[in-house]
Protein backbone atom coordinates (compact mmCIF):
# COMPACT_ATOMS: atom_id res chain seq x y z
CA UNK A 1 -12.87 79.32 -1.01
CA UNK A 2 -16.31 80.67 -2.51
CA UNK A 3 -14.37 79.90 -6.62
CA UNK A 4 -13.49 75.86 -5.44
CA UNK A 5 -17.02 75.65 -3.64
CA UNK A 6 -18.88 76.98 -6.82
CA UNK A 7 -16.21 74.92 -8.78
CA UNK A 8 -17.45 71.66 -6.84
CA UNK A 9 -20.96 72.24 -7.42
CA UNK A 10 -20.54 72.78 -11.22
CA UNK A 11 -18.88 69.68 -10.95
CA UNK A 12 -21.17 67.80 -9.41
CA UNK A 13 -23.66 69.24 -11.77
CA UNK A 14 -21.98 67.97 -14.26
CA UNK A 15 -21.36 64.80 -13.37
CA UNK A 16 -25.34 64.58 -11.99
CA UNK A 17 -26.71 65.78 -16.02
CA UNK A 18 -24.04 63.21 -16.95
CA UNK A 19 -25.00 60.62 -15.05
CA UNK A 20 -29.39 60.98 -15.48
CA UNK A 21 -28.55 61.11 -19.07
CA UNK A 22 -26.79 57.65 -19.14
CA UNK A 23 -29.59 56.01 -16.69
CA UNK A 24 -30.39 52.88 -17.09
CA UNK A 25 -34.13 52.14 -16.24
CA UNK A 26 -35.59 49.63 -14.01
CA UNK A 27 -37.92 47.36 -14.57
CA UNK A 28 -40.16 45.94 -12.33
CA UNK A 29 -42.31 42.82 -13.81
CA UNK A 30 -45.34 41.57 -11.97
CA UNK A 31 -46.77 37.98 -12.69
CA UNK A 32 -50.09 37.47 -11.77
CA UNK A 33 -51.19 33.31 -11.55
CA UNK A 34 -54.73 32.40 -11.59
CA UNK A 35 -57.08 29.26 -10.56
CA UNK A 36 -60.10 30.18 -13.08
CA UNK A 37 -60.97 32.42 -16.27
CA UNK A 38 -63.00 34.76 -13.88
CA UNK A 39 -60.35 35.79 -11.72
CA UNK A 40 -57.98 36.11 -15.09
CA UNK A 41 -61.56 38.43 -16.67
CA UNK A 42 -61.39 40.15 -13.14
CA UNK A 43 -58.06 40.86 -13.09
CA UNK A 44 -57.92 41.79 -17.14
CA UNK A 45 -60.19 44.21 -16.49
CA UNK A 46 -58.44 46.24 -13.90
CA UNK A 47 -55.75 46.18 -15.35
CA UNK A 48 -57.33 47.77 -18.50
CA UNK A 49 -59.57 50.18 -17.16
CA UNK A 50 -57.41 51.06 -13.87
CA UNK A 51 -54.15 50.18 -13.46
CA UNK A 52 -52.46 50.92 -17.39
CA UNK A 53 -54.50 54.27 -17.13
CA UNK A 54 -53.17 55.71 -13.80
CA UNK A 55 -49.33 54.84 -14.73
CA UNK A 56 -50.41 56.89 -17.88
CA UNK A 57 -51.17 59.68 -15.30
CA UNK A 58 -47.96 59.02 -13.64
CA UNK A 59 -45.79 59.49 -16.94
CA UNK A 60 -45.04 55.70 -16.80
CA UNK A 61 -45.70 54.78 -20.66
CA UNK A 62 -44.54 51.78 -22.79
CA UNK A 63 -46.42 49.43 -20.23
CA UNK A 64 -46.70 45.67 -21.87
CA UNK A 65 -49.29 42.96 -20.57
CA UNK A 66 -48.80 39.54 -21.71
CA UNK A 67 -50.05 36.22 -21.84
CA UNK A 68 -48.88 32.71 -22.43
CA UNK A 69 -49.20 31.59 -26.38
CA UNK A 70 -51.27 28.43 -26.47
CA UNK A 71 -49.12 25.27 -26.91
CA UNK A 72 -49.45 21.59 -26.86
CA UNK A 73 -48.51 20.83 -23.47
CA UNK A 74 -50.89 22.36 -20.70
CA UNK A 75 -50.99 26.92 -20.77
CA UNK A 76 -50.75 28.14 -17.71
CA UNK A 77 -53.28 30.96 -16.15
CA UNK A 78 -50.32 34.06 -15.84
CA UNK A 79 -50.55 37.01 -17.07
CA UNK A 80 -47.40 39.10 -16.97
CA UNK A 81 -47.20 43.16 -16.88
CA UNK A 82 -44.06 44.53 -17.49
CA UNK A 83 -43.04 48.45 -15.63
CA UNK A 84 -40.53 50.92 -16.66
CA UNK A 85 -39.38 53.46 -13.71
CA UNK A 86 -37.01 55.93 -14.45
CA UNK A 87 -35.63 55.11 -10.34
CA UNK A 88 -35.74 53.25 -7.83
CA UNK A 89 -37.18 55.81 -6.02
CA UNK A 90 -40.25 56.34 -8.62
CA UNK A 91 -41.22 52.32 -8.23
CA UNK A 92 -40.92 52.53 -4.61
CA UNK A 93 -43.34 55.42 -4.62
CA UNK A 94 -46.21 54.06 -6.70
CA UNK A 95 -48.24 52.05 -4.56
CA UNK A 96 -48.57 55.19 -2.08
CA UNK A 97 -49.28 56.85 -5.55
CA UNK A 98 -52.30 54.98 -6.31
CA UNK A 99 -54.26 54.56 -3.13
CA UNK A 100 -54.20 58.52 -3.42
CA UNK A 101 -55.75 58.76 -7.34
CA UNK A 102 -59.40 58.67 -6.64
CA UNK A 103 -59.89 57.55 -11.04
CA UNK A 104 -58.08 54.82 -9.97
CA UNK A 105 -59.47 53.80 -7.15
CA UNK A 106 -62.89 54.05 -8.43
CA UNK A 107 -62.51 52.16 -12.14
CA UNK A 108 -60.56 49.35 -10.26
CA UNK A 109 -63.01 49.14 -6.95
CA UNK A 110 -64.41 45.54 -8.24
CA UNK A 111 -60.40 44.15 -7.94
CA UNK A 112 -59.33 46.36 -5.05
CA UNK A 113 -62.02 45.46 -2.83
CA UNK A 114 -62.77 42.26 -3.59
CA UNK A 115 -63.22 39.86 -0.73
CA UNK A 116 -61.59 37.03 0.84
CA UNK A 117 -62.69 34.42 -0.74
CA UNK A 118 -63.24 35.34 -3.78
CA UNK A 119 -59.85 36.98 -4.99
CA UNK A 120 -58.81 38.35 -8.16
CA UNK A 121 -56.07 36.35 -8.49
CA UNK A 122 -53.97 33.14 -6.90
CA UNK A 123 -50.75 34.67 -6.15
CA UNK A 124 -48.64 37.75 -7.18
CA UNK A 125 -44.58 37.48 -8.72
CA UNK A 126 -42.71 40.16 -8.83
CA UNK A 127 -39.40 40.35 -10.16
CA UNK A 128 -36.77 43.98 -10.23
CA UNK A 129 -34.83 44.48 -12.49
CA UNK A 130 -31.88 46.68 -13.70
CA UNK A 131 -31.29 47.45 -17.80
CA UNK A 132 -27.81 46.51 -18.94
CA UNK A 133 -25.20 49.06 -20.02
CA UNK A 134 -25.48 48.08 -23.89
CA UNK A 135 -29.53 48.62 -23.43
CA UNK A 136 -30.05 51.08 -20.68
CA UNK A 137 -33.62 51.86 -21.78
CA UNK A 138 -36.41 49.89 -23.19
CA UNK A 139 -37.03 49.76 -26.56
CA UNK A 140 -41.35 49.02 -27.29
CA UNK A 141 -42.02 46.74 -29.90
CA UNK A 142 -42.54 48.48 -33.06
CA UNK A 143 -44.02 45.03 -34.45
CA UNK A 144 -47.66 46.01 -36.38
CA UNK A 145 -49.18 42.41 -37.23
CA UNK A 146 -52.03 40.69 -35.33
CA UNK A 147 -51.56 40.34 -31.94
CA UNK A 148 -52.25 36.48 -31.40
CA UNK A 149 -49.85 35.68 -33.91
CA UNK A 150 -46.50 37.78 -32.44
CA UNK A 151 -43.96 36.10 -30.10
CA UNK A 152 -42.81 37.91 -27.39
CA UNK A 153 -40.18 35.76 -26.34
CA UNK A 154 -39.19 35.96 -22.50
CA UNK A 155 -36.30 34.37 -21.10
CA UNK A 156 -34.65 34.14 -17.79
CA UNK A 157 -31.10 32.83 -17.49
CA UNK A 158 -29.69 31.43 -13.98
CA UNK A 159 -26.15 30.66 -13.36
CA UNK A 160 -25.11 28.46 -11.00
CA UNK A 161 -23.07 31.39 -9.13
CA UNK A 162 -22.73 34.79 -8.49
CA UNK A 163 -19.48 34.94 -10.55
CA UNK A 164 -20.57 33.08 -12.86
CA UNK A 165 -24.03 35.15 -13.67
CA UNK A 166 -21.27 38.37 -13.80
CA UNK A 167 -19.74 36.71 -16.56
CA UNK A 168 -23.29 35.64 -18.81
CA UNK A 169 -24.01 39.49 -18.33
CA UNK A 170 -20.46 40.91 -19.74
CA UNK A 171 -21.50 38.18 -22.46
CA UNK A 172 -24.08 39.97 -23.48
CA UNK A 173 -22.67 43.43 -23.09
CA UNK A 174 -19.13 43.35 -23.76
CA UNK A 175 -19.23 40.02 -25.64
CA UNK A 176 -21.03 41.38 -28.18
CA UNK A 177 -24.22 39.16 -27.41
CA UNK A 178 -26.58 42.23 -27.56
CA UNK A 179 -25.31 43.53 -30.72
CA UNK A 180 -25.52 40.41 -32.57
CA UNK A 181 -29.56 40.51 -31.34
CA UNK A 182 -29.49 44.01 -33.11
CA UNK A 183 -27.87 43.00 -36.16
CA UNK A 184 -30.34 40.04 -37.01
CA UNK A 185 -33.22 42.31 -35.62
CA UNK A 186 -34.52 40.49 -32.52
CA UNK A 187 -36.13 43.90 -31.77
CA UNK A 188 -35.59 43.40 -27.88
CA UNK A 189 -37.56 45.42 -25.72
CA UNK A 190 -35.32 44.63 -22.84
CA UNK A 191 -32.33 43.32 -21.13
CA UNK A 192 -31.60 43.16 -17.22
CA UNK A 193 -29.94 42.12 -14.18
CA UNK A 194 -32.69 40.62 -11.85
CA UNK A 195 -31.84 42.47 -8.55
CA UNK A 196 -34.53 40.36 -6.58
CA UNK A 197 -36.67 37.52 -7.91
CA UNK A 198 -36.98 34.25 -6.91
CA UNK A 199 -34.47 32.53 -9.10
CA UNK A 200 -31.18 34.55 -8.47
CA UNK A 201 -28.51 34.91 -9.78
CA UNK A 202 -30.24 35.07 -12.95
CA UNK A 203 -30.97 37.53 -15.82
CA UNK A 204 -33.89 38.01 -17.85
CA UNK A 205 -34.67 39.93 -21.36
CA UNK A 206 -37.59 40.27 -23.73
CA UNK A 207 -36.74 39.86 -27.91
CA UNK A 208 -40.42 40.16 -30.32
CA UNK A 209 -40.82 38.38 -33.88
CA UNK A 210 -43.93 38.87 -36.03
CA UNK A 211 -44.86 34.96 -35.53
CA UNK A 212 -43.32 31.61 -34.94
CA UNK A 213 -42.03 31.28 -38.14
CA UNK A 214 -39.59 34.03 -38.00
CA UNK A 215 -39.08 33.72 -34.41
CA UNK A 216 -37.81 29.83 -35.33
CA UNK A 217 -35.44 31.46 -38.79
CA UNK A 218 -34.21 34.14 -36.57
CA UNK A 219 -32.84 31.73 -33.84
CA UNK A 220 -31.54 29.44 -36.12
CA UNK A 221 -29.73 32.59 -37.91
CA UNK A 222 -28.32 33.12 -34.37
CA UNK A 223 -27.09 30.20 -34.14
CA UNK A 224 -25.35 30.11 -37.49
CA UNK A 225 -23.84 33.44 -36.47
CA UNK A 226 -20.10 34.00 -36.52
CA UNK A 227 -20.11 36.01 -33.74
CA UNK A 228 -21.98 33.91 -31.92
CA UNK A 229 -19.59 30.72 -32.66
CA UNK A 230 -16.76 32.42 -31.58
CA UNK A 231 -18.42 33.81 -28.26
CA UNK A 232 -19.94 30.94 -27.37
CA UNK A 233 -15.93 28.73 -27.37
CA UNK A 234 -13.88 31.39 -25.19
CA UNK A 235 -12.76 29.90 -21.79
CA UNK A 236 -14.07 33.03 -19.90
CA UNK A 237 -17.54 32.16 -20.92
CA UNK A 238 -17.90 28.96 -20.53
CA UNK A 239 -20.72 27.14 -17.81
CA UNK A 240 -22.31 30.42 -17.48
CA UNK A 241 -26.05 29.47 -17.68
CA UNK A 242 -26.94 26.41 -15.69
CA UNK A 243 -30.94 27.43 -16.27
CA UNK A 244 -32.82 28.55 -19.08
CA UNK A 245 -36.38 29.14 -18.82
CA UNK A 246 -38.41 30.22 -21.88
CA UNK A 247 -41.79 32.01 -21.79
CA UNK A 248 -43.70 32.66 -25.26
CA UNK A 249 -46.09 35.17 -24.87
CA UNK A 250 -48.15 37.64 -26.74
CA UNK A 251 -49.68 41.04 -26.15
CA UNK A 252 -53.38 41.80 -24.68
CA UNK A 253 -54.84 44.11 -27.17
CA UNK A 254 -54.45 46.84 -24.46
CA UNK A 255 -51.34 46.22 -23.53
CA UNK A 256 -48.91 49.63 -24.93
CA UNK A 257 -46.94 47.10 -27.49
């Protein structure tokens, strides 16, 4: 009996190295909306000075902050910070975390205690995610030009049911769909099952081009893609997406990437 109980746990061992080696992160990405520049400054500078600093203490690296590119049609006030946690368990922990790191709480007093009525922000989004199989860990830009000028494209696809949203996701995994982003060099930072947002079912991922102009050839080379003609025509996949919502974004020079 003591051989098959030391047998189990070896086992179990086993399959627990096995299984933290394969992990696939979560993601958690807040969205922060804003009435006027000062509450955006407010919040900027928190976020600089406190908030990216502390998860730094934590071990949580590869921390983005992004905001809206400038277009023709009204930009909103968001600014969007995007989380990697190893668990579950490690983003349920933070916020404890941080009311208890006194560097924290002291660089970010101005935004922690501000008062009623004069918040740092309008409202808070937050949106968990899981990584997909094909990506189970996120990948920071390696992109080295000018910050204004680099698209960090965001997109968030809804189906119009649960089965449905299963099958966009094997689309991307087993369909291929994620390899054909490597091959033309998307460089993705991230792909994900939203596990609670406001728009479920949906997914969401993150692909980064040095500016417009390459963002536009590499979507068009996408879309000239074999693979992507073929995939696009089987039956399985078909009606998948009934929302797509784009966000083009850039980095804050202190975001990580």
């Amino acid at each position: 009996m003591k051989n098959v109980g030391r047998l189990i746990c070896f086992c179990l061992l086993v399959m627990t190295t096995n299984s933290y080696s394969q992990a696939r992160e979560y993601y958690q990405l807040k969205i922060y909306s804003f009435d006027s520049d000062a509450q955006q400054q407010k919040t900027d500078e928190y976020l600089e000075n406190a908030f990216l600093p502390a998860l730094k203490r934590f071990d949580i690296q590869n921390v983005g902050v992004f905001k809206p590119r400038v277009t023709d049609t009204i930009t909103p006030k968001n600014t969007y910070v995007l989380i990697p946690f190893n668990s579950l368990a490690q983003f349920s922990l933070l916020e404890d975390t941080l009311m208890k790191d006194k560097t924290h709480l002291e660089e970010g007093a101005a935004y922690l205690n501000a008062a009623h009525d004069e918040p740092p922000y309008q409202r808070i989004e937050s949106v968990i995610m899981k990584a997909f199989i094909e990506m189970p860990k996120m990948r920071a830009s390696k992109l080295d030009g000018p910050r204004k000028d680099r698209v960090y494209e965001l997109r968030s696809y809804e189906s119009a049911t649960e089965e449905l949203y299963k099958k966009k996701v094997d689309m991307f995994n087993a369909g291929g769909e994620v390899s054909l982003f490597e091959r033309l060099k998307f460089n993705a930072v991230f792909y994900a099952e939203v596990l609670s947002g406001a728009q479920m079912p949906n997914l969401m991922y993150m692909t980064t081009h040095d500016n417009m102009e390459s963002r536009d050839a590499n979507w068009k080379a996408f879309g000239d893609a074999p693979e992507w003609k073929k995939l696009k025509e089987m039956p399985k996949y078909q009606n998948t997406v009934s929302r797509n919502d784009t966000m083009l974004l850039y980095p804050t020079e202190y975001s990580d990437y």
